[in-house]
N, C-alpha and C. Protein backbone atom coordinates (compact mmCIF):
# COMPACT_ATOMS: atom_id res chain seq x y z
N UNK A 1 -143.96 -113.65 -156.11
CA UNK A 1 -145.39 -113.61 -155.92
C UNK A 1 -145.72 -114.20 -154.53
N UNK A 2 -146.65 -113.93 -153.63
CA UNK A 2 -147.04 -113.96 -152.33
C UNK A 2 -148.34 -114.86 -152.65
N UNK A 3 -148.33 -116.35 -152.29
CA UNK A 3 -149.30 -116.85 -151.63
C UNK A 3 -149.91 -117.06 -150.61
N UNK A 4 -151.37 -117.09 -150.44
CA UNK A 4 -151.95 -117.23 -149.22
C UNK A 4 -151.74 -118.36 -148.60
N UNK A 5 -152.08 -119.33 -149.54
CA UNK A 5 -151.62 -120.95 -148.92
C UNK A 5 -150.47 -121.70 -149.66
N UNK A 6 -150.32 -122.63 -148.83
CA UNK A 6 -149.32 -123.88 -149.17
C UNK A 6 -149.59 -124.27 -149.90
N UNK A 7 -150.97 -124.66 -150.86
CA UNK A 7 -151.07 -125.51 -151.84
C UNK A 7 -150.52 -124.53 -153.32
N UNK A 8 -150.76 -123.27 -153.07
CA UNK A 8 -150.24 -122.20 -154.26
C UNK A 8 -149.53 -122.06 -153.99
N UNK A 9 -148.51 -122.13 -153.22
CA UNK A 9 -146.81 -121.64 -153.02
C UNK A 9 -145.98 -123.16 -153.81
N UNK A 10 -146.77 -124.52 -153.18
CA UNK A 10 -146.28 -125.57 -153.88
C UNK A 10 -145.78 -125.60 -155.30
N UNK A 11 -147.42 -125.12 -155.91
CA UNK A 11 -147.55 -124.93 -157.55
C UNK A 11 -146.20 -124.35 -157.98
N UNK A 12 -146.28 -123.13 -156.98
CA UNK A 12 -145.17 -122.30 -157.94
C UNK A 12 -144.04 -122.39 -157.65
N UNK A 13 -143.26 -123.52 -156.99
CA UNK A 13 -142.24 -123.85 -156.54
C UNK A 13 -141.12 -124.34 -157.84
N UNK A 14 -140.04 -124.03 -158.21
CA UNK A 14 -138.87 -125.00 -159.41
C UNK A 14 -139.23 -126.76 -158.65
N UNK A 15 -139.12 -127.28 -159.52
CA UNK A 15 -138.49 -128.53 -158.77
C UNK A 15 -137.56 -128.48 -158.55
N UNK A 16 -137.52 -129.77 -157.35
CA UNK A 16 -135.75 -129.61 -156.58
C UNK A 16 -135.15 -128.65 -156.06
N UNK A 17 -136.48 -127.25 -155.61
CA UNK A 17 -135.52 -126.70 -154.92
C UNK A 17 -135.50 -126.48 -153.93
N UNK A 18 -134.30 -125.66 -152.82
CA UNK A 18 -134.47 -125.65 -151.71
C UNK A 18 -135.56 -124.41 -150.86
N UNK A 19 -135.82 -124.35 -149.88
CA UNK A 19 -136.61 -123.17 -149.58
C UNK A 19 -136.14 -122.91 -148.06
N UNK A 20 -136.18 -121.70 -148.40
CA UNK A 20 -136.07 -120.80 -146.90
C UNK A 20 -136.96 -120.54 -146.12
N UNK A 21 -136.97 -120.53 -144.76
CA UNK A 21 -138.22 -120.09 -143.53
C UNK A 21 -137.64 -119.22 -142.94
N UNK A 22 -138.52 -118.28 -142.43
CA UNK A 22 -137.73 -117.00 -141.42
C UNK A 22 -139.14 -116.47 -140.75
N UNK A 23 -137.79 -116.81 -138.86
CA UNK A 23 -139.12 -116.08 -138.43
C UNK A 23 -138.63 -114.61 -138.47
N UNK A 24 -139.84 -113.74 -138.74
CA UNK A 24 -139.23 -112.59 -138.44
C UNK A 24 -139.47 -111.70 -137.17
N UNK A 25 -138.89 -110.89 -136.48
CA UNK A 25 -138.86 -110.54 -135.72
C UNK A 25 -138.53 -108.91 -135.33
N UNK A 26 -138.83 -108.30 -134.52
CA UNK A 26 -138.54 -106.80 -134.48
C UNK A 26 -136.86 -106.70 -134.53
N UNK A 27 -136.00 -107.46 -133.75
CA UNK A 27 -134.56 -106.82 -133.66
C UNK A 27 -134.04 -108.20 -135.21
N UNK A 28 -134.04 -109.04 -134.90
CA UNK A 28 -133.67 -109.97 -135.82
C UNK A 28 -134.82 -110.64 -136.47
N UNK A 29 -133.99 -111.12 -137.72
CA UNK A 29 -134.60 -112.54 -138.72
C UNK A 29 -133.96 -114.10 -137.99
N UNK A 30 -134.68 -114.96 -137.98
CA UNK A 30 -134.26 -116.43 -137.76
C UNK A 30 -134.52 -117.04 -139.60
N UNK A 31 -132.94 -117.58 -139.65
CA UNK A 31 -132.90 -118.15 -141.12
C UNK A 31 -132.85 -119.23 -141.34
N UNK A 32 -133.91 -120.28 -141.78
CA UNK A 32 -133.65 -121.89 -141.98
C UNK A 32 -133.76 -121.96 -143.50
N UNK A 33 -132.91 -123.55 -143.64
CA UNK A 33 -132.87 -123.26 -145.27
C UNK A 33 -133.04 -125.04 -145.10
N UNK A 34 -134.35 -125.33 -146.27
CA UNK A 34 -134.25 -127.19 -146.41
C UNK A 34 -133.41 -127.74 -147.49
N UNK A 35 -133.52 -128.90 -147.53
CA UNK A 35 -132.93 -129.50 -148.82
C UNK A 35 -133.23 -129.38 -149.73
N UNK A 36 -132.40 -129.95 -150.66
CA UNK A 36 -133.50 -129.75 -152.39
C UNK A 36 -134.81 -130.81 -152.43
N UNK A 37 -134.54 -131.73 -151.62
CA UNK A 37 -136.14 -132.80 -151.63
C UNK A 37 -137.05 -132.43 -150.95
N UNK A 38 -136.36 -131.23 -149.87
CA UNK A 38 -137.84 -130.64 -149.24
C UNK A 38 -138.44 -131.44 -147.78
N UNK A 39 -137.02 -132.39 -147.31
CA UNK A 39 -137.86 -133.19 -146.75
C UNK A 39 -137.17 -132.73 -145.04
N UNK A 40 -136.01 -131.83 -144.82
CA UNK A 40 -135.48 -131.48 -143.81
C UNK A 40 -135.45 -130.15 -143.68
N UNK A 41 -135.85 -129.05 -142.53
CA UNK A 41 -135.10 -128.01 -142.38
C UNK A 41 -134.20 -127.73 -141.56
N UNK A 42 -133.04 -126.94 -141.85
CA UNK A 42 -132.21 -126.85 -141.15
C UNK A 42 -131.44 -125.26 -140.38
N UNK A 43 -131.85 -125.21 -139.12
CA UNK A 43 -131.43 -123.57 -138.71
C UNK A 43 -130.03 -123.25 -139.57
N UNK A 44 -130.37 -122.21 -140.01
CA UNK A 44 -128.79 -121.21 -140.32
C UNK A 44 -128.34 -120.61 -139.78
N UNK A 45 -128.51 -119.14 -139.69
CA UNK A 45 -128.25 -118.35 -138.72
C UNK A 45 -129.34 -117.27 -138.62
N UNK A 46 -128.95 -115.96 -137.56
CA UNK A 46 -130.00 -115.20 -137.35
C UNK A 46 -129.40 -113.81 -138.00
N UNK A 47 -130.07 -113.09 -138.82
CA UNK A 47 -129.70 -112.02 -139.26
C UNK A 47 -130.12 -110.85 -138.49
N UNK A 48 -129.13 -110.17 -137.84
CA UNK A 48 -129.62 -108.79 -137.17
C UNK A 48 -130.22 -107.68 -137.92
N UNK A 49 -131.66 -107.44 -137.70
CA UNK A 49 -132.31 -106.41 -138.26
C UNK A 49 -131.74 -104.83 -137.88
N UNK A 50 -131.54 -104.20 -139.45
CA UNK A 50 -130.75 -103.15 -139.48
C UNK A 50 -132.24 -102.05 -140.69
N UNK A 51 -131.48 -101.72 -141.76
CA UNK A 51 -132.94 -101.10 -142.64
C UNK A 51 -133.67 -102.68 -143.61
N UNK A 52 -134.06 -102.29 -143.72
CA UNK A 52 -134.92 -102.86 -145.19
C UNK A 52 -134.18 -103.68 -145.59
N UNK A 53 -133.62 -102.34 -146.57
CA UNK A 53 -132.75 -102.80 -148.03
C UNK A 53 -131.37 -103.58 -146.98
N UNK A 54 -131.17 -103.31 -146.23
CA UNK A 54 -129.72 -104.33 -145.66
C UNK A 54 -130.26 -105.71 -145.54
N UNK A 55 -131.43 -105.96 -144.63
CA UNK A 55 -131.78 -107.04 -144.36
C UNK A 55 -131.76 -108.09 -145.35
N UNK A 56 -132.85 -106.85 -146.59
CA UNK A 56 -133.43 -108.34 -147.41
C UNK A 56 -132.04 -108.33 -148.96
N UNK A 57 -131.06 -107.46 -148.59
CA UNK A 57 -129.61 -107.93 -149.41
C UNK A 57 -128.77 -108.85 -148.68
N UNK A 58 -128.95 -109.10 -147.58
CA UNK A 58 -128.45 -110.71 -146.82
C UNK A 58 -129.28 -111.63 -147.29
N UNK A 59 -130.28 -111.28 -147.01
CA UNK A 59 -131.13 -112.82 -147.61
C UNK A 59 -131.32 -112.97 -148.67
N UNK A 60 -131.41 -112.31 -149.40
CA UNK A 60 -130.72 -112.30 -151.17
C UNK A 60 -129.54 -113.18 -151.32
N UNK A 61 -128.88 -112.65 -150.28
CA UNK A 61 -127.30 -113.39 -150.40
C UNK A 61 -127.59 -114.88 -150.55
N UNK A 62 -128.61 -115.26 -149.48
CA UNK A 62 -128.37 -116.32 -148.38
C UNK A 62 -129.00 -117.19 -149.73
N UNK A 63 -130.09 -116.76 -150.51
CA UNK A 63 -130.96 -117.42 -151.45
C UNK A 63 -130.24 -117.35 -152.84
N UNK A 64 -129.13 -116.69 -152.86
CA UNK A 64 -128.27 -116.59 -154.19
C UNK A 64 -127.74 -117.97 -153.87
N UNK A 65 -126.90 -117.73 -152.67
CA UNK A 65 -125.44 -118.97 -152.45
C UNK A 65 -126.38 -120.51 -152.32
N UNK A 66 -127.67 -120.60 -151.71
CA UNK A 66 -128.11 -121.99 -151.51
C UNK A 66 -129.26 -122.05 -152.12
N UNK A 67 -129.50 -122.08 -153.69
CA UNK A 67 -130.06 -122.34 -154.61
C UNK A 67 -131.51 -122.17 -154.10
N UNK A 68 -132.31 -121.29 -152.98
CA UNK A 68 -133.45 -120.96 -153.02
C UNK A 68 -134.49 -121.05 -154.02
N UNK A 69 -135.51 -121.38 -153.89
CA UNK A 69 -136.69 -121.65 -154.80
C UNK A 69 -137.88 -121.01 -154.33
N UNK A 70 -137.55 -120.97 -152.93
CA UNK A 70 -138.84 -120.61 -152.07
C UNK A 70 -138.84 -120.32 -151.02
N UNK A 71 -139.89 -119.13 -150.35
CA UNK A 71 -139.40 -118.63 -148.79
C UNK A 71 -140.79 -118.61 -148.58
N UNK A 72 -140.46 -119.16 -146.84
CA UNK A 72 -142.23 -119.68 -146.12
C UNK A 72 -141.63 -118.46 -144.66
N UNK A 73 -142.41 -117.26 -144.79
CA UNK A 73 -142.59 -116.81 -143.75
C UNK A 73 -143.17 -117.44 -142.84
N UNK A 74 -142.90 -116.85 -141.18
CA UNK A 74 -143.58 -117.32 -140.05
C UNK A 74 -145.17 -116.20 -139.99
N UNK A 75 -146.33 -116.60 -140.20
CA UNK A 75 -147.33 -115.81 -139.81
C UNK A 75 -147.71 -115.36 -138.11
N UNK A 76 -147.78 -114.55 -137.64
CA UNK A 76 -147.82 -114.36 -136.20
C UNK A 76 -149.18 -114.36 -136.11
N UNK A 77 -149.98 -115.11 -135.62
CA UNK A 77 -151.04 -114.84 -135.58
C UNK A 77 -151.42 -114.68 -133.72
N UNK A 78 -152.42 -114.11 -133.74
CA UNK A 78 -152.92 -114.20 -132.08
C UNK A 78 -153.50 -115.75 -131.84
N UNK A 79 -153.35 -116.27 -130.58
CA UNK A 79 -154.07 -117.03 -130.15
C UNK A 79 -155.21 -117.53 -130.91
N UNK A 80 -156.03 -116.74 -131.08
CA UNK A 80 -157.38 -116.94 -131.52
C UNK A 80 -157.49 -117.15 -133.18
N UNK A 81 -156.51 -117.06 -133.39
CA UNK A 81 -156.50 -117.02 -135.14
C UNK A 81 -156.48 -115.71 -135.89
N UNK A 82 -156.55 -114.58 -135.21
CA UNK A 82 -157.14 -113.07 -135.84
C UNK A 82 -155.60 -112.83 -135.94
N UNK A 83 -155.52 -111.91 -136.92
CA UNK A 83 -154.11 -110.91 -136.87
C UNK A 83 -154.49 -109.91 -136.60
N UNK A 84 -152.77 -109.70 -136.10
CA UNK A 84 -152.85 -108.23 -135.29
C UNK A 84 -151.95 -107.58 -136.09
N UNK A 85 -151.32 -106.36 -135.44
CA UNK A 85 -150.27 -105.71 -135.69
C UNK A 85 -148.90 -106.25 -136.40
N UNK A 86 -148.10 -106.98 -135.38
CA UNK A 86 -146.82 -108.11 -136.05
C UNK A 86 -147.25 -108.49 -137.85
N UNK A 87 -148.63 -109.50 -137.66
CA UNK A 87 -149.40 -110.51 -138.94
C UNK A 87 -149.08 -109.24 -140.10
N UNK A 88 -149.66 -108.30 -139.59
CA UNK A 88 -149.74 -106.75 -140.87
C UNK A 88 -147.93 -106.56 -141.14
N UNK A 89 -147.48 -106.38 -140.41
CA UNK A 89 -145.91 -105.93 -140.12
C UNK A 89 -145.79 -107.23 -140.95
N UNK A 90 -145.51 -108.31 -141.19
CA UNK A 90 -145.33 -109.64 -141.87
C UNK A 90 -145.48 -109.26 -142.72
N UNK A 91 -146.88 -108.99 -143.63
CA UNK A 91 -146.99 -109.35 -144.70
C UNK A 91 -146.26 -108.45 -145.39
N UNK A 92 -146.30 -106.89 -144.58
CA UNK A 92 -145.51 -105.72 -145.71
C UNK A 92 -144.34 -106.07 -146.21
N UNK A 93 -143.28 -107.11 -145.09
CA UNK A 93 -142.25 -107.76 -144.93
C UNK A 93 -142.16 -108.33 -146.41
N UNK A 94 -143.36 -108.96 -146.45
CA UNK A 94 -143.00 -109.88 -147.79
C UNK A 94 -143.60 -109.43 -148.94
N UNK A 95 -144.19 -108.45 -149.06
CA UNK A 95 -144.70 -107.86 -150.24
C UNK A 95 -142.72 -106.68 -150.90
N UNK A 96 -142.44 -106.50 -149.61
CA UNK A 96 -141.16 -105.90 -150.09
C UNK A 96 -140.29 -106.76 -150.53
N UNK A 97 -140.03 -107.94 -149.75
CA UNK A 97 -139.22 -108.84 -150.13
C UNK A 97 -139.59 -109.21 -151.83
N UNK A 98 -141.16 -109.89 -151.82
CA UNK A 98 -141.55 -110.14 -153.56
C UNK A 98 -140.74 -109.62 -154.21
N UNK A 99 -141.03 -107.86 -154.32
CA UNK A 99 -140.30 -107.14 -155.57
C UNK A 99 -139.05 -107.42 -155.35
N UNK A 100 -138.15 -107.42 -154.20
CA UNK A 100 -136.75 -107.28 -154.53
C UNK A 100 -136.15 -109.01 -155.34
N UNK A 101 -137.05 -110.09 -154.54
CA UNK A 101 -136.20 -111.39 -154.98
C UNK A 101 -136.98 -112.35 -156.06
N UNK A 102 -138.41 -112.21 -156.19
CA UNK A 102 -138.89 -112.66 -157.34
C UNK A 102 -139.19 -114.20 -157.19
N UNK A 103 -138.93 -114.69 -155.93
CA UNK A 103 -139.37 -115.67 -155.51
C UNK A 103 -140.60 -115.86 -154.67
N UNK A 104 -141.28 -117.14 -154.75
CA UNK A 104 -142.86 -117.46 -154.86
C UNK A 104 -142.31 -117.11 -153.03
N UNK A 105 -143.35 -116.58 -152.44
CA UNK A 105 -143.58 -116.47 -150.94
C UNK A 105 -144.62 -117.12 -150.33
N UNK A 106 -144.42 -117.79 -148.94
CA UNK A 106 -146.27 -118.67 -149.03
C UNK A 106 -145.88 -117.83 -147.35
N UNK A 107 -146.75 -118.28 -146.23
CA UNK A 107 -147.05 -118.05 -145.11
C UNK A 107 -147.26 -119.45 -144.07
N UNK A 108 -146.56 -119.47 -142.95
CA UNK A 108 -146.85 -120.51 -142.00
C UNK A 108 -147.40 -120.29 -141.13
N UNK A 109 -148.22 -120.78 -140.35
CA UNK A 109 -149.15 -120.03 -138.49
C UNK A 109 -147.90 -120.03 -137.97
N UNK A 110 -147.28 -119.29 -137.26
CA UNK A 110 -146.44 -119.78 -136.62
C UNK A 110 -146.29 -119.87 -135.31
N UNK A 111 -147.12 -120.18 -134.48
CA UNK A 111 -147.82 -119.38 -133.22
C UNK A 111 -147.28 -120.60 -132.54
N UNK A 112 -146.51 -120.08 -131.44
CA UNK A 112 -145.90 -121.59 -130.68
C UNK A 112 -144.83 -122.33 -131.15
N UNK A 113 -143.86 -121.61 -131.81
CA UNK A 113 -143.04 -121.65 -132.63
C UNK A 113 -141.75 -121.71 -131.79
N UNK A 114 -141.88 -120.29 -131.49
CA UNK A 114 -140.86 -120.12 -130.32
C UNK A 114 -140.46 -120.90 -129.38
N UNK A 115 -141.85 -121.12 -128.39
CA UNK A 115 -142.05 -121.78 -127.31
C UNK A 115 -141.48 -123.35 -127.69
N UNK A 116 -141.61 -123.75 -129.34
CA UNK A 116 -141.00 -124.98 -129.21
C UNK A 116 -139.57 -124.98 -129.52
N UNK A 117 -139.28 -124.02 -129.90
CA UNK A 117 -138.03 -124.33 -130.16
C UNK A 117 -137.39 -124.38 -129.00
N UNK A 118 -137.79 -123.12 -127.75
CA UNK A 118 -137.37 -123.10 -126.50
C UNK A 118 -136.78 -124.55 -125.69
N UNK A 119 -138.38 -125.33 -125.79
CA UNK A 119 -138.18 -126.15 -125.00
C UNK A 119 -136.92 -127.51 -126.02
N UNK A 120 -137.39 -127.71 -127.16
CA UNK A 120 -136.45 -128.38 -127.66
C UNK A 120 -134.84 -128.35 -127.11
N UNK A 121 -134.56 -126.53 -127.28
CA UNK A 121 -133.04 -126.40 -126.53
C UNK A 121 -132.97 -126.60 -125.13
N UNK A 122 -133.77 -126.48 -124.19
CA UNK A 122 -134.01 -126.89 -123.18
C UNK A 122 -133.67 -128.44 -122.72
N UNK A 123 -134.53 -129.36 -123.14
CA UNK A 123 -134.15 -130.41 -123.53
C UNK A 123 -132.67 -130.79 -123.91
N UNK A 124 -132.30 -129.85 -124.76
CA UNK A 124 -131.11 -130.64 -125.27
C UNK A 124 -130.07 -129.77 -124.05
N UNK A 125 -130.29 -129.25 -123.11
CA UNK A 125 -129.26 -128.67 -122.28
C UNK A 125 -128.81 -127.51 -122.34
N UNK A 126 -129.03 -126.98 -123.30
CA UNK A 126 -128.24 -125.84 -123.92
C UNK A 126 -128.35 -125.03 -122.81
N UNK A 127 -127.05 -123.87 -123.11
CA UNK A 127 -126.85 -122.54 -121.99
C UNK A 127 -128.14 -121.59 -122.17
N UNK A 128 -128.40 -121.04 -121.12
CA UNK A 128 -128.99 -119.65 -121.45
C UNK A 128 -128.44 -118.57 -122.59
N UNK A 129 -127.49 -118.61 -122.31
CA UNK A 129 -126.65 -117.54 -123.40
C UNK A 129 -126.73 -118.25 -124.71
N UNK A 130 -126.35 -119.44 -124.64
CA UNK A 130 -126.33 -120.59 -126.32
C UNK A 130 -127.92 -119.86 -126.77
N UNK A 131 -128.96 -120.34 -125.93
CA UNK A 131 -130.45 -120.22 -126.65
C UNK A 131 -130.34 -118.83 -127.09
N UNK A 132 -130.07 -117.89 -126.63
CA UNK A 132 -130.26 -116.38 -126.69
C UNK A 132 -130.00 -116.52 -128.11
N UNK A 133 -128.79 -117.15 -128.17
CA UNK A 133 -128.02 -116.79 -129.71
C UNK A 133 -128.99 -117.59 -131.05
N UNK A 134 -129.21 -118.96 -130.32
CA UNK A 134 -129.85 -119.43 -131.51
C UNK A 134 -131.39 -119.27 -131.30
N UNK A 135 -132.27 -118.96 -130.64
CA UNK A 135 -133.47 -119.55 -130.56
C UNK A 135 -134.13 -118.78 -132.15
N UNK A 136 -134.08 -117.71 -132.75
CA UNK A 136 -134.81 -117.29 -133.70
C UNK A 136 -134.55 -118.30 -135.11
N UNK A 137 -133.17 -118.54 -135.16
CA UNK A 137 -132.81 -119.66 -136.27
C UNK A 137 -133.55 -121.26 -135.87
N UNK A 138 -133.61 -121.13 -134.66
CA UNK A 138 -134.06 -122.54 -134.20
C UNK A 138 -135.68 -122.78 -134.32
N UNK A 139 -136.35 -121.49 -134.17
CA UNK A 139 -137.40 -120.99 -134.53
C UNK A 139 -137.90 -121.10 -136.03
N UNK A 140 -137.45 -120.41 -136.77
CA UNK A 140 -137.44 -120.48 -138.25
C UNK A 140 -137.34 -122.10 -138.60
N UNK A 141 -136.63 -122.42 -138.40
CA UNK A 141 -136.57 -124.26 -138.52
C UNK A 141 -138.04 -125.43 -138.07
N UNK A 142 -138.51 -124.75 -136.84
CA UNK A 142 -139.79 -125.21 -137.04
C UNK A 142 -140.87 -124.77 -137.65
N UNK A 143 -140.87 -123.33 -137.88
CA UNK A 143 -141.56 -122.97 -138.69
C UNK A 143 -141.37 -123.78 -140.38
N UNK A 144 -140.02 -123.98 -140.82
CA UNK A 144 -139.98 -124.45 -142.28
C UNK A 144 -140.45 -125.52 -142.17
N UNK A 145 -139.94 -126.25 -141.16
CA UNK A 145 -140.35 -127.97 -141.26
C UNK A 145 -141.75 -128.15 -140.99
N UNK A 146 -142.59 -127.08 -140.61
CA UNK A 146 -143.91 -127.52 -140.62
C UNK A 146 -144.76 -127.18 -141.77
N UNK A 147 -144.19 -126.18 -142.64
CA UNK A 147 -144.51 -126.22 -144.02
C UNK A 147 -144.11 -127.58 -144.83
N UNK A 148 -142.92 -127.64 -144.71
CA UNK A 148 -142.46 -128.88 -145.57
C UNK A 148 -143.37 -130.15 -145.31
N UNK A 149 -143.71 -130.29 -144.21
CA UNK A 149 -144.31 -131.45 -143.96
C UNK A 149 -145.75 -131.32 -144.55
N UNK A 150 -146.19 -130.01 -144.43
CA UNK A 150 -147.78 -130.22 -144.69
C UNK A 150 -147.52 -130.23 -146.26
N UNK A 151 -146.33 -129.42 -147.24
CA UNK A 151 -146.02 -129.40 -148.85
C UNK A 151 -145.84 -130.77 -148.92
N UNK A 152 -145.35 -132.07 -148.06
CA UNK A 152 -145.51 -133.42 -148.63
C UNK A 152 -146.13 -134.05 -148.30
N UNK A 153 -147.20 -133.95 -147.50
CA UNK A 153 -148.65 -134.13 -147.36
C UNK A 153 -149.74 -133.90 -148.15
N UNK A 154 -149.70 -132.50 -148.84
CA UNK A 154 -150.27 -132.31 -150.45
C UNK A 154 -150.04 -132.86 -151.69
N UNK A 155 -148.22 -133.38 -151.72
CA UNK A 155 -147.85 -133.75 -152.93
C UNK A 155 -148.29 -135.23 -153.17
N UNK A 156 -148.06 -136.07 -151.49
CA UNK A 156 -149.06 -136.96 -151.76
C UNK A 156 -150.35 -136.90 -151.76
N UNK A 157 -151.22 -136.57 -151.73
CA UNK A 157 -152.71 -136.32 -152.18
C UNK A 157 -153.04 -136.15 -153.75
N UNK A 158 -152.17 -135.35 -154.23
CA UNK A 158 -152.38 -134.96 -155.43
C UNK A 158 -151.42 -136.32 -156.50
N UNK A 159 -150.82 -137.49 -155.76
CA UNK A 159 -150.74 -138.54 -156.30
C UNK A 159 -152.05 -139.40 -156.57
């Protein structure tokens, strides 16, 4: 099932489990996967976009082998907050995904996502060629961790 927000993706979360972020992208997916407490994400890898059904039978995989509970797309939004084209391309993304994996789906802004992960590897030195390889997984990772943070930001409130 596809939620609009974080506070309904929470609800429908197992306890203890882990959740996946992905940014998605025209040639590739960036794959992060957190802990079971929800309190770290961590880049995986980047899946090269091929059809559909290939893609989302890797990430099937990826959510079989590491006890998935939950996947927080990256929302592309424009600058201004409006969606465009990509935001539409997203959601079909995850309305296909729904039926195939049956896991709760929520949505992140993810706008500037990139750009941080960029500079993060930047920072840390990395090659040109290194970033090439990781930046979409490195991507996806800030995208999860900024869900996670705002999902334990709610859970305390609702203490």
């Amino acid at each position: 099932m596809i939620h609009e927000t974080l506070e309904g993706l929470g609800a429908a979360l197992p306890a203890r489990s882990a959740l996946m972020g992905l940014d998605l992208g025209t040639r590739t997916i960036g794959v992060a996967v957190s802990d079971r407490m929800r309190s770290v994400a961590t880049p995986l890898r980047t899946v090269k976009r091929r059809k559909f059904t290939l893609d989302a039978a890797e990430l099937l995989e990826i959510a079989r082998h590491r006890e998935i509970g939950g996947v927080v797309l990256g929302l592309p939004r424009n600058m201004d907050g409006t969606e465009g084209p990509r935001a539409q391309s997203t959601r079909a993304f995850a309305r296909n995904l729904a039926g195939l994996m049956g896991l709760p789906i929520g949505f992140w802004d993810e706008r500037l996502s990139t750009v941080a992960a960029e500079r993060a590897l930047l920072e840390a030195d990395t090659s040109r060629a290194r970033r090439a390889e990781v930046i979409d997984h490195v991507a996806a990772s800030y995208i999860l961790q900024g869900a996670l943070d705002r999902l334990a930001h709610l859970d305390g409130e609702s203490r």
